[in-house]
PDB file of N, CA and C in Angstrom:
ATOM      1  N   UNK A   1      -1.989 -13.695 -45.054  1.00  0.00           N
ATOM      2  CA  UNK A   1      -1.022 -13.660 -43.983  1.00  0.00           C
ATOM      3  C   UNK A   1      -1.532 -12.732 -42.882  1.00  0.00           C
ATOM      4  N   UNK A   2      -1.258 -12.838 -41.540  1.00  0.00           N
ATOM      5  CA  UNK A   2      -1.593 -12.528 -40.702  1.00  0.00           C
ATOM      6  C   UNK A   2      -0.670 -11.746 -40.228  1.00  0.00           C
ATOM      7  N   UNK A   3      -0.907 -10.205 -39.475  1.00  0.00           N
ATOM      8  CA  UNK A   3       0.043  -9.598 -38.983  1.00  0.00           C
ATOM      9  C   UNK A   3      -0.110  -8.938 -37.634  1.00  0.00           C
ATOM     10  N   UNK A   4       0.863  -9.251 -37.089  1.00  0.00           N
ATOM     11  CA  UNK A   4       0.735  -8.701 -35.376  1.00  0.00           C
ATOM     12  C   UNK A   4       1.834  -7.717 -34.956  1.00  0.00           C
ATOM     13  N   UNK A   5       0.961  -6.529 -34.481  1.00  0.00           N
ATOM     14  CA  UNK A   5       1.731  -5.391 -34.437  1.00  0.00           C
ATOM     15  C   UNK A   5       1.782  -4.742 -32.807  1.00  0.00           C
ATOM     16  N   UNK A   6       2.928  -4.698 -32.250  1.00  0.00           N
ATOM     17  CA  UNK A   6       3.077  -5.046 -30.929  1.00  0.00           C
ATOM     18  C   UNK A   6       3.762  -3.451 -30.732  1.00  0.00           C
ATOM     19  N   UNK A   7       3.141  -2.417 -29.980  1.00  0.00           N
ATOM     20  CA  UNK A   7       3.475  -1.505 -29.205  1.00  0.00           C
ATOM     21  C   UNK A   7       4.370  -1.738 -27.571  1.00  0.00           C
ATOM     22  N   UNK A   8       5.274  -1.937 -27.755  1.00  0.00           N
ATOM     23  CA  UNK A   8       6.084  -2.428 -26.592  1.00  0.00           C
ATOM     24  C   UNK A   8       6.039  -0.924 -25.554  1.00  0.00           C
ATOM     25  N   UNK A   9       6.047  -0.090 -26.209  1.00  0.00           N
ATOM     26  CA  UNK A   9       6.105   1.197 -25.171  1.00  0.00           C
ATOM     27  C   UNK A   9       4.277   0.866 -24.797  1.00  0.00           C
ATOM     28  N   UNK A  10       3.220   1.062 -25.008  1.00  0.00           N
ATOM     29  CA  UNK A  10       2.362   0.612 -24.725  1.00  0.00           C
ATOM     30  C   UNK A  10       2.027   0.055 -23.762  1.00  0.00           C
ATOM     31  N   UNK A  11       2.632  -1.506 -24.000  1.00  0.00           N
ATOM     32  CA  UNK A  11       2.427  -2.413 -22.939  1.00  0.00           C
ATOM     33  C   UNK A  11       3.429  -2.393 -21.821  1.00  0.00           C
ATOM     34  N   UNK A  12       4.322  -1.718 -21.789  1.00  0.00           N
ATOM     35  CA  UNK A  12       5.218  -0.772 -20.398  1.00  0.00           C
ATOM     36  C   UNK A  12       4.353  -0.279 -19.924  1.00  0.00           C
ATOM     37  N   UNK A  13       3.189   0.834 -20.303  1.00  0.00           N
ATOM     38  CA  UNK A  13       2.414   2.064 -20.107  1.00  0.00           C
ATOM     39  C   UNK A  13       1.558   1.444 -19.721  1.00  0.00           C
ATOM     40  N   UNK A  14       0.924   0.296 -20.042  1.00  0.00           N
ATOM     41  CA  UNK A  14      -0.370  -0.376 -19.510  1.00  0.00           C
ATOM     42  C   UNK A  14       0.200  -1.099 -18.039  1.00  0.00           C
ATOM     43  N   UNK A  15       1.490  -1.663 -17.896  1.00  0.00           N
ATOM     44  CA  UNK A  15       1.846  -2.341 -17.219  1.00  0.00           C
ATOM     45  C   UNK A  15       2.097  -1.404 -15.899  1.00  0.00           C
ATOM     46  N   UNK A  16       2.345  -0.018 -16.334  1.00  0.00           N
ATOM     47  CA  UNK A  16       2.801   1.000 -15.086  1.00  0.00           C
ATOM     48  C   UNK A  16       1.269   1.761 -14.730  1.00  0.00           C
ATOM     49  N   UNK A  17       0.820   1.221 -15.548  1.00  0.00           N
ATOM     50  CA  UNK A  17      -0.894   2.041 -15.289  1.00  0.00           C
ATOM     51  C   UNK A  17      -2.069   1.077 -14.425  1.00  0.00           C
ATOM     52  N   UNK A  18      -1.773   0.173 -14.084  1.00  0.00           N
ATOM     53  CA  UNK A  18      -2.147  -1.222 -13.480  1.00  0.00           C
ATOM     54  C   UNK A  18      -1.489  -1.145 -12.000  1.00  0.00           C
ATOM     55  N   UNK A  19       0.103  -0.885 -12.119  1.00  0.00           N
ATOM     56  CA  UNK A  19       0.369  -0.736 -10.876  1.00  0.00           C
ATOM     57  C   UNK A  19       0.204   0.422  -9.852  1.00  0.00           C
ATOM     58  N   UNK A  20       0.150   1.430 -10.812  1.00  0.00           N
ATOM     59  CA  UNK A  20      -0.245   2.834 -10.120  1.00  0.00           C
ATOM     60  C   UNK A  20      -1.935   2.750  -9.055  1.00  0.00           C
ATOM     61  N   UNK A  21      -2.247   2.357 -10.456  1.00  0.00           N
ATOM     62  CA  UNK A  21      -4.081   1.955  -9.572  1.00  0.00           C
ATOM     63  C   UNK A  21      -3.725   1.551  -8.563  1.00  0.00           C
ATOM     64  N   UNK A  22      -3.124  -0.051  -8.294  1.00  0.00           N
ATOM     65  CA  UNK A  22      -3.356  -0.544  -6.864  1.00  0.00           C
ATOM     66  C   UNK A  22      -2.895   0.551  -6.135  1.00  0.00           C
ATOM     67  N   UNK A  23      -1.898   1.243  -6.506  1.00  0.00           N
ATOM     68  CA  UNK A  23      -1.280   2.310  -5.248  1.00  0.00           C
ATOM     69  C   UNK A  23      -2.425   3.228  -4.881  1.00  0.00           C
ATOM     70  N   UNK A  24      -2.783   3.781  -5.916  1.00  0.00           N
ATOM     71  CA  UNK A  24      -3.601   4.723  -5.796  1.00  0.00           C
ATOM     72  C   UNK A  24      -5.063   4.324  -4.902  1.00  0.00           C
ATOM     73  N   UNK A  25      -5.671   2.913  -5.203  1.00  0.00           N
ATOM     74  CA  UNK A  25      -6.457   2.507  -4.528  1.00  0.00           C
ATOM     75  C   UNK A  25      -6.068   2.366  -2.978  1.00  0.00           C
ATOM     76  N   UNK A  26      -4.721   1.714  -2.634  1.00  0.00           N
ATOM     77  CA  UNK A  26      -4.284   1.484  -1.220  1.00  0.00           C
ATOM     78  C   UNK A  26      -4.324   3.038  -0.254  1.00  0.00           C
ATOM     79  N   UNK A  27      -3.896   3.985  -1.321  1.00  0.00           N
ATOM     80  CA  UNK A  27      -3.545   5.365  -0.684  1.00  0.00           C
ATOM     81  C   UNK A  27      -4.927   5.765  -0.190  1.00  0.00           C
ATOM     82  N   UNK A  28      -5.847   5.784  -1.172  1.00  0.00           N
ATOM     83  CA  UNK A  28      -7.036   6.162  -0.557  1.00  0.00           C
ATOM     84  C   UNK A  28      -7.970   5.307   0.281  1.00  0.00           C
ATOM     85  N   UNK A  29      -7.580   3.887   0.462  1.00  0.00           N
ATOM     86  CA  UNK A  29      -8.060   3.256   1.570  1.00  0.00           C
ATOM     87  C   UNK A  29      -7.944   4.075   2.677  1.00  0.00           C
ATOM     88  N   UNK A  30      -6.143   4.026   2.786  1.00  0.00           N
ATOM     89  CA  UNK A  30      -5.604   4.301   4.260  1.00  0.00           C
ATOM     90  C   UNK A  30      -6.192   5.992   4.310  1.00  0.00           C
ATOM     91  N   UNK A  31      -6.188   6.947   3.304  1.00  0.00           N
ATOM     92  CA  UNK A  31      -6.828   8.175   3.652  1.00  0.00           C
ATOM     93  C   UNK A  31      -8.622   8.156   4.219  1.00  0.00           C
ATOM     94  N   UNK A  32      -8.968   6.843   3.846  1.00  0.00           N
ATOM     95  CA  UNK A  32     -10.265   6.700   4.827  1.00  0.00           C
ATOM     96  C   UNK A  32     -10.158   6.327   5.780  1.00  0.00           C
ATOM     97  N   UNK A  33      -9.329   5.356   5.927  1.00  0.00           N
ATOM     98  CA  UNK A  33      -9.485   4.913   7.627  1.00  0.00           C
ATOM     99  C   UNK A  33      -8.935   5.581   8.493  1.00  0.00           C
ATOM    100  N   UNK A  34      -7.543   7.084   7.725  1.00  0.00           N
ATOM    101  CA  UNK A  34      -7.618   7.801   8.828  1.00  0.00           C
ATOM    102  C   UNK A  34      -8.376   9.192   9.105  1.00  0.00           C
ATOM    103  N   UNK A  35      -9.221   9.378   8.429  1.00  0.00           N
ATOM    104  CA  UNK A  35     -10.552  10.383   8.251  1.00  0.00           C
ATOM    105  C   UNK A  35     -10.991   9.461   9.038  1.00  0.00           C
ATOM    106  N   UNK A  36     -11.781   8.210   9.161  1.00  0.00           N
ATOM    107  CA  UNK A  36     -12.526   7.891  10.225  1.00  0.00           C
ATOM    108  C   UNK A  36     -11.755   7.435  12.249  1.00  0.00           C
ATOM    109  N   UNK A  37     -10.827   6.983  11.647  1.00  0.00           N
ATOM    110  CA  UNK A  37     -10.163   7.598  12.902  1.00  0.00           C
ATOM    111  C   UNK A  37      -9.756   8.939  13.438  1.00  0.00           C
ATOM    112  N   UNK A  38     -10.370   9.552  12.842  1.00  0.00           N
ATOM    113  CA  UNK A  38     -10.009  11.047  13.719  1.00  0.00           C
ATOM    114  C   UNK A  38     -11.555  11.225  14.089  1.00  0.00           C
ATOM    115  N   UNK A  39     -12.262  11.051  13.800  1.00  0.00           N
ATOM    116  CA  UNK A  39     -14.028  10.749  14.399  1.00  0.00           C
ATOM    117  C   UNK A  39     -14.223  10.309  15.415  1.00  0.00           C
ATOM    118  N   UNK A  40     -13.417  10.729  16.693  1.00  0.00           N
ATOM    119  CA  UNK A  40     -13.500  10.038  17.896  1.00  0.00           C
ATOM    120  C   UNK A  40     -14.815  10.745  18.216  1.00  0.00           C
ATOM    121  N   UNK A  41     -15.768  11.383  17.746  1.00  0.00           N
ATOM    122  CA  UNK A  41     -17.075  11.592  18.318  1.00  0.00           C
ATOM    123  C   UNK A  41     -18.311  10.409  17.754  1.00  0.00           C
ATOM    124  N   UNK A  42     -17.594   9.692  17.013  1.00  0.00           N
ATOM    125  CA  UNK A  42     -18.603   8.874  16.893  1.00  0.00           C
ATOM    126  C   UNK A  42     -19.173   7.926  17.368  1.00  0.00           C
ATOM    127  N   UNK A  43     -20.871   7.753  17.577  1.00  0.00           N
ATOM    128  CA  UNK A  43     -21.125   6.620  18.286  1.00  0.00           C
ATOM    129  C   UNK A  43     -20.647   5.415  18.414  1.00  0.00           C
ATOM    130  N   UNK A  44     -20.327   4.680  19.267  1.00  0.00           N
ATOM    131  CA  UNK A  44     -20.096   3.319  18.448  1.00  0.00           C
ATOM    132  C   UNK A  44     -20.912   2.622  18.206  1.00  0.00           C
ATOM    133  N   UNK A  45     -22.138   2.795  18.067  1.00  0.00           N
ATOM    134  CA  UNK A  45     -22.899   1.820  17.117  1.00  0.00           C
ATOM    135  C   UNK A  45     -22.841   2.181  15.507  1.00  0.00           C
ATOM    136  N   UNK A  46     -22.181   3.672  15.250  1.00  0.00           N
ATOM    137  CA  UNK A  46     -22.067   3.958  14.257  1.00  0.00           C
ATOM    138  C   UNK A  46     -20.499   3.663  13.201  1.00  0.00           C
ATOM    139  N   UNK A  47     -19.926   3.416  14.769  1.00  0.00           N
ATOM    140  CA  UNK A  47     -18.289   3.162  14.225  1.00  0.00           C
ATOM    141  C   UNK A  47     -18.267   1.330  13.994  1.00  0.00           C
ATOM    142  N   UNK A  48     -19.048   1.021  14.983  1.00  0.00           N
ATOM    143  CA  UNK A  48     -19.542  -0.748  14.243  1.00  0.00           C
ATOM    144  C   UNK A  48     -19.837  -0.947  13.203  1.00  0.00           C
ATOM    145  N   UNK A  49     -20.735  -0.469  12.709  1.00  0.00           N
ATOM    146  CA  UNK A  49     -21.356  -0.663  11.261  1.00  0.00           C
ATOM    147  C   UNK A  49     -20.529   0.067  10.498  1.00  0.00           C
ATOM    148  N   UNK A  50     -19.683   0.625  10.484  1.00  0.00           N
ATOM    149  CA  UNK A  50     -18.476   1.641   9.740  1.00  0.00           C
ATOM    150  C   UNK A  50     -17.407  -0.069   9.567  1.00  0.00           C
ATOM    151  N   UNK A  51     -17.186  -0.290  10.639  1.00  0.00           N
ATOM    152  CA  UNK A  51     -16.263  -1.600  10.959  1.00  0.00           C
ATOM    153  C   UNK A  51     -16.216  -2.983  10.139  1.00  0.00           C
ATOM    154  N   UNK A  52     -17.656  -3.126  10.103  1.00  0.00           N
ATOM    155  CA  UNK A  52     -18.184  -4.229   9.529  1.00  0.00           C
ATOM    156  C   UNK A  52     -18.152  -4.300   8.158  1.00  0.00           C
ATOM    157  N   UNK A  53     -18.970  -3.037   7.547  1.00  0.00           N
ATOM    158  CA  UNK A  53     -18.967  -3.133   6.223  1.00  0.00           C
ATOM    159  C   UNK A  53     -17.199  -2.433   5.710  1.00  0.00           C
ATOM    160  N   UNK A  54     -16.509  -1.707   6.627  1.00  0.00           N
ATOM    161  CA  UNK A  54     -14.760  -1.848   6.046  1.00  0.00           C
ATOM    162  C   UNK A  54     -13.999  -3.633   6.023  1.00  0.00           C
ATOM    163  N   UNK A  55     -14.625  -4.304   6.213  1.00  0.00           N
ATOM    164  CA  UNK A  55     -14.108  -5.309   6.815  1.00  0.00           C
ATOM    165  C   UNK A  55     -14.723  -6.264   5.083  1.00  0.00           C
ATOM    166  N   UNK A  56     -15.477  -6.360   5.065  1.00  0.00           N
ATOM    167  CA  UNK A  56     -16.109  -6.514   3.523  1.00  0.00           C
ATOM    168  C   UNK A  56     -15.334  -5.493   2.024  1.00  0.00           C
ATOM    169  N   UNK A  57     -15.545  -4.327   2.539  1.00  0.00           N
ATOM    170  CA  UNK A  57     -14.485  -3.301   1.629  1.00  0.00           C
ATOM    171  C   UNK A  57     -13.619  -4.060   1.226  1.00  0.00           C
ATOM    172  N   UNK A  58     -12.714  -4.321   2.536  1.00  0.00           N
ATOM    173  CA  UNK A  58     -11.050  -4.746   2.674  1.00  0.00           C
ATOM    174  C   UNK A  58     -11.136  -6.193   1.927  1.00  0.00           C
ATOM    175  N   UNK A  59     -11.774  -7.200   1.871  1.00  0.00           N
ATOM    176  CA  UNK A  59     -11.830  -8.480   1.385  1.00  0.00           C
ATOM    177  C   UNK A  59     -12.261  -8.164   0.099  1.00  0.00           C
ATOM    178  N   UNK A  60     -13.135  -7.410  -0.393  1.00  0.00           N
ATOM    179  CA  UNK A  60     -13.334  -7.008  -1.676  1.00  0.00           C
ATOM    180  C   UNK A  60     -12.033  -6.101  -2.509  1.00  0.00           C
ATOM    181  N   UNK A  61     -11.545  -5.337  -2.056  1.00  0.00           N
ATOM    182  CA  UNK A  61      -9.821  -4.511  -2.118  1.00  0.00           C
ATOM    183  C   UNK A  61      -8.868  -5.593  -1.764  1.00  0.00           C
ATOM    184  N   UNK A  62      -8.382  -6.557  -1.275  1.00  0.00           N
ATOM    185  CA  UNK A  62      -7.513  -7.489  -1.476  1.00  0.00           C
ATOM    186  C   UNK A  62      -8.397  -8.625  -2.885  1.00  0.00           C
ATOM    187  N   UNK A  63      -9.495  -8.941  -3.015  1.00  0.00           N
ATOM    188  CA  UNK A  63      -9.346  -9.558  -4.091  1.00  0.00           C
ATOM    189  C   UNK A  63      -9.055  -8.845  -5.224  1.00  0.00           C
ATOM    190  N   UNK A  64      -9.507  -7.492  -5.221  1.00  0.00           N
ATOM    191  CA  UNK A  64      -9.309  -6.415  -6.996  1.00  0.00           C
ATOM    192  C   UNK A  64      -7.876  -6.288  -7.152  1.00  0.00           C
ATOM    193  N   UNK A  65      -7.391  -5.692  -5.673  1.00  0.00           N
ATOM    194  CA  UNK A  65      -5.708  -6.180  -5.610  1.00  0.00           C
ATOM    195  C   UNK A  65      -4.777  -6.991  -6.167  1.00  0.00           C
ATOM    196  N   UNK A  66      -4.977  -8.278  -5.784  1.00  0.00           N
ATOM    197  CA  UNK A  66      -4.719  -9.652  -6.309  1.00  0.00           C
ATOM    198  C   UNK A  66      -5.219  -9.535  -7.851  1.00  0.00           C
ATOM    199  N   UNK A  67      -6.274  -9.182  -8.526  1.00  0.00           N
ATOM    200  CA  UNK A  67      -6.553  -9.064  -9.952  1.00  0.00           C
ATOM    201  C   UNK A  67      -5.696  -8.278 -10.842  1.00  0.00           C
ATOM    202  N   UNK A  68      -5.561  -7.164 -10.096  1.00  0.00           N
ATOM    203  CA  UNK A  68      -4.657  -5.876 -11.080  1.00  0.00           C
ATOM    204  C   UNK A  68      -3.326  -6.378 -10.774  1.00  0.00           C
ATOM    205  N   UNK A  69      -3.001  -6.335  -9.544  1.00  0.00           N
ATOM    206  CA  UNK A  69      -1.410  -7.732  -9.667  1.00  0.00           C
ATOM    207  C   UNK A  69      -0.804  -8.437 -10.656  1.00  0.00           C
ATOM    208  N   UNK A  70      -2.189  -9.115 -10.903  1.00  0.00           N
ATOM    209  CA  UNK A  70      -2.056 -10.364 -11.719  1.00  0.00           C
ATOM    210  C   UNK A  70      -1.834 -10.053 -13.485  1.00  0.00           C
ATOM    211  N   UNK A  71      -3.385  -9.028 -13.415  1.00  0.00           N
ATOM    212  CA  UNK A  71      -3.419  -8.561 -14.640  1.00  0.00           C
ATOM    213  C   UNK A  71      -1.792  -7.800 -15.221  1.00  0.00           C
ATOM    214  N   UNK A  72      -1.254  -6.841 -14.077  1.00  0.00           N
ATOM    215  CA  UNK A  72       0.074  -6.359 -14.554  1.00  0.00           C
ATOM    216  C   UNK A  72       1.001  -7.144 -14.764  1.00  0.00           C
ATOM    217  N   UNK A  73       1.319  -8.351 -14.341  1.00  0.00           N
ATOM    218  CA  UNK A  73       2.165  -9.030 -14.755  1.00  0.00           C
ATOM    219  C   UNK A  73       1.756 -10.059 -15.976  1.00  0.00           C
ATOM    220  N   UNK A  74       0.937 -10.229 -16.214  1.00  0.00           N
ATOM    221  CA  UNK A  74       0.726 -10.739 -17.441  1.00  0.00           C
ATOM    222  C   UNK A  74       1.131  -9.794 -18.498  1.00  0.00           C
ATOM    223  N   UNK A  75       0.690  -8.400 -18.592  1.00  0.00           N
ATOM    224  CA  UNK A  75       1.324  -7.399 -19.672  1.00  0.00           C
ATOM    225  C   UNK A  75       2.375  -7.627 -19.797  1.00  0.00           C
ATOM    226  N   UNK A  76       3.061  -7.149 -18.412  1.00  0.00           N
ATOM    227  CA  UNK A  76       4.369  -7.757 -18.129  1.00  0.00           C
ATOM    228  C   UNK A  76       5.316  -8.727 -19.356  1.00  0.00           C
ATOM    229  N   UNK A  77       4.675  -9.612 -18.607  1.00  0.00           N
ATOM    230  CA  UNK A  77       4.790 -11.407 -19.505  1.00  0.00           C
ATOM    231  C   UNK A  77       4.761 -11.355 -20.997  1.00  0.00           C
ATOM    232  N   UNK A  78       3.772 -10.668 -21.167  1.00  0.00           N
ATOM    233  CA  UNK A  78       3.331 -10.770 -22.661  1.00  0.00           C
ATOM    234  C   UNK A  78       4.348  -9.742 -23.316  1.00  0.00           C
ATOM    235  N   UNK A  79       4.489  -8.363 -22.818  1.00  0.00           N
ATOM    236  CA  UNK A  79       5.823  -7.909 -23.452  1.00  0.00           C
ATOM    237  C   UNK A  79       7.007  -8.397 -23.591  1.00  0.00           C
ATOM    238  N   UNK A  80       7.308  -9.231 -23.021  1.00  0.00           N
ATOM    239  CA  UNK A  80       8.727  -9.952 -22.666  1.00  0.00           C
ATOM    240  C   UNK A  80       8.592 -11.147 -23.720  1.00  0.00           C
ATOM    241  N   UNK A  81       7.857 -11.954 -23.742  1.00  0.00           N
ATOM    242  CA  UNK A  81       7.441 -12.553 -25.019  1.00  0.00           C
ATOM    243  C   UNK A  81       7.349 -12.708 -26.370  1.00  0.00           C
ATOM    244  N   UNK A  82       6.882 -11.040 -26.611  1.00  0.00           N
ATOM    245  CA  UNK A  82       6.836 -10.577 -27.659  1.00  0.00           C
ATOM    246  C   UNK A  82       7.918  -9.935 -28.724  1.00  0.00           C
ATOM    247  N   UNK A  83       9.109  -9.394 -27.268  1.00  0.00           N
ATOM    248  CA  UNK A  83      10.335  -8.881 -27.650  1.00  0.00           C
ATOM    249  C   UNK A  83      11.257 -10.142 -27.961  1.00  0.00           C
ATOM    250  N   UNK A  84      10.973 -11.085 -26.674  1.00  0.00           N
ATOM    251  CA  UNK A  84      11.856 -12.699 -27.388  1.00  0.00           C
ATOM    252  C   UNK A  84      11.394 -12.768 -28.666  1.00  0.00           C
ATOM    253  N   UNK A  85      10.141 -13.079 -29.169  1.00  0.00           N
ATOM    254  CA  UNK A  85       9.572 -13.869 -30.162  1.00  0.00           C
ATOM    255  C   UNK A  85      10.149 -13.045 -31.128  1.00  0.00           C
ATOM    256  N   UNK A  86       9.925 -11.336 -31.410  1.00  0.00           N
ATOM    257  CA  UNK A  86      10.512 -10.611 -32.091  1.00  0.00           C
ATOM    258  C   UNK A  86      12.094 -10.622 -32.497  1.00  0.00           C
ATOM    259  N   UNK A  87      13.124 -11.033 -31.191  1.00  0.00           N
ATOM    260  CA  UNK A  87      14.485 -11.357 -31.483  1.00  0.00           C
ATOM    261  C   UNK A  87      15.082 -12.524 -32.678  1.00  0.00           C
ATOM    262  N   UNK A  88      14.113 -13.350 -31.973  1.00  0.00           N
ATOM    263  CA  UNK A  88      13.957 -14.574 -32.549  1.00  0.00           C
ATOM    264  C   UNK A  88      14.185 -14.702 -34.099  1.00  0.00           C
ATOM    265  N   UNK A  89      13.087 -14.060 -34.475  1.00  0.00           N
ATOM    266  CA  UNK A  89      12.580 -13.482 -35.761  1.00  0.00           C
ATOM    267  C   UNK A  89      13.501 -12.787 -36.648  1.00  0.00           C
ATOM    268  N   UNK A  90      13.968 -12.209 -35.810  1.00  0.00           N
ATOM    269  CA  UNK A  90      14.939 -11.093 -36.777  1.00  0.00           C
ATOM    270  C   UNK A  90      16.483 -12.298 -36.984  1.00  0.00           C
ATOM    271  N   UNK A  91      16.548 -12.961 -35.799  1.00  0.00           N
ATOM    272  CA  UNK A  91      17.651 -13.959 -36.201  1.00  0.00           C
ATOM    273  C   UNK A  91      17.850 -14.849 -37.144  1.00  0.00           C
ATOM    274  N   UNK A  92      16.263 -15.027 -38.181  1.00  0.00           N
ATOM    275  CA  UNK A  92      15.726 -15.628 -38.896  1.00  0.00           C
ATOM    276  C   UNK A  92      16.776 -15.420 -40.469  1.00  0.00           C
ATOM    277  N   UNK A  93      17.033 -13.669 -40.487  1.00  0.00           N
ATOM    278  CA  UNK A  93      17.092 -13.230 -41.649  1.00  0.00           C
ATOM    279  C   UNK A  93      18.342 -12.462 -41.404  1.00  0.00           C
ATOM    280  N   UNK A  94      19.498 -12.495 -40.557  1.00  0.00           N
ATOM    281  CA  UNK A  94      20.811 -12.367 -40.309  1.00  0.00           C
ATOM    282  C   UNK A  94      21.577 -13.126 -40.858  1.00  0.00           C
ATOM    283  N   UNK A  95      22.608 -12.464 -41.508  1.00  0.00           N
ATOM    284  CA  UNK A  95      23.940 -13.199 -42.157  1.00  0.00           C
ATOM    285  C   UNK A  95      24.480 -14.082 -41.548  1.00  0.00           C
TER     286      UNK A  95
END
């Protein structure tokens, strides 16, 4: 027999640890772009190439975005699942 042992506080904790990242990633985007906006001494051939490759960053940070999103709601999902399937179960062996 096979047994599956489901930490529901866990997968809350994984699920709030997924969403924190994206925050945490967004926060320190915007703390770069406004460190480089206060660089009004910079060349602009240097603030171009700053531009260009943020512009790649940003398309690379909206797809990891979209991943950890995704990934959190699947925990999500899967806890919610697990607590049905678990209800379920116990209704099995009720009077």
């Amino acid at each position: 027999m096979t047994y599956v042992k489901v930490n529901y506080a866990g997968m809350q904790a994984a699920h709030d640890a997924l969403v924190s990242t994206w925050g945490r990633i967004e926060g320190h985007l915007a703390e770069l772009d406004t460190a480089v906006a206060a660089t009004g001494s910079m060349k602009a051939e240097t603030l171009q190439a700053y531009y260009l490759l943020k512009s790649k960053w940003d398309l690379s940070a909206a797809d990891r975005q979209i991943a950890l999103q995704a990934l959190a709601a699947a925990v999500a999902d899967a806890g919610l699942r697990y607590q049905e399937t678990d209800r379920q179960a116990a209704l099995m062996f009720s009077l």
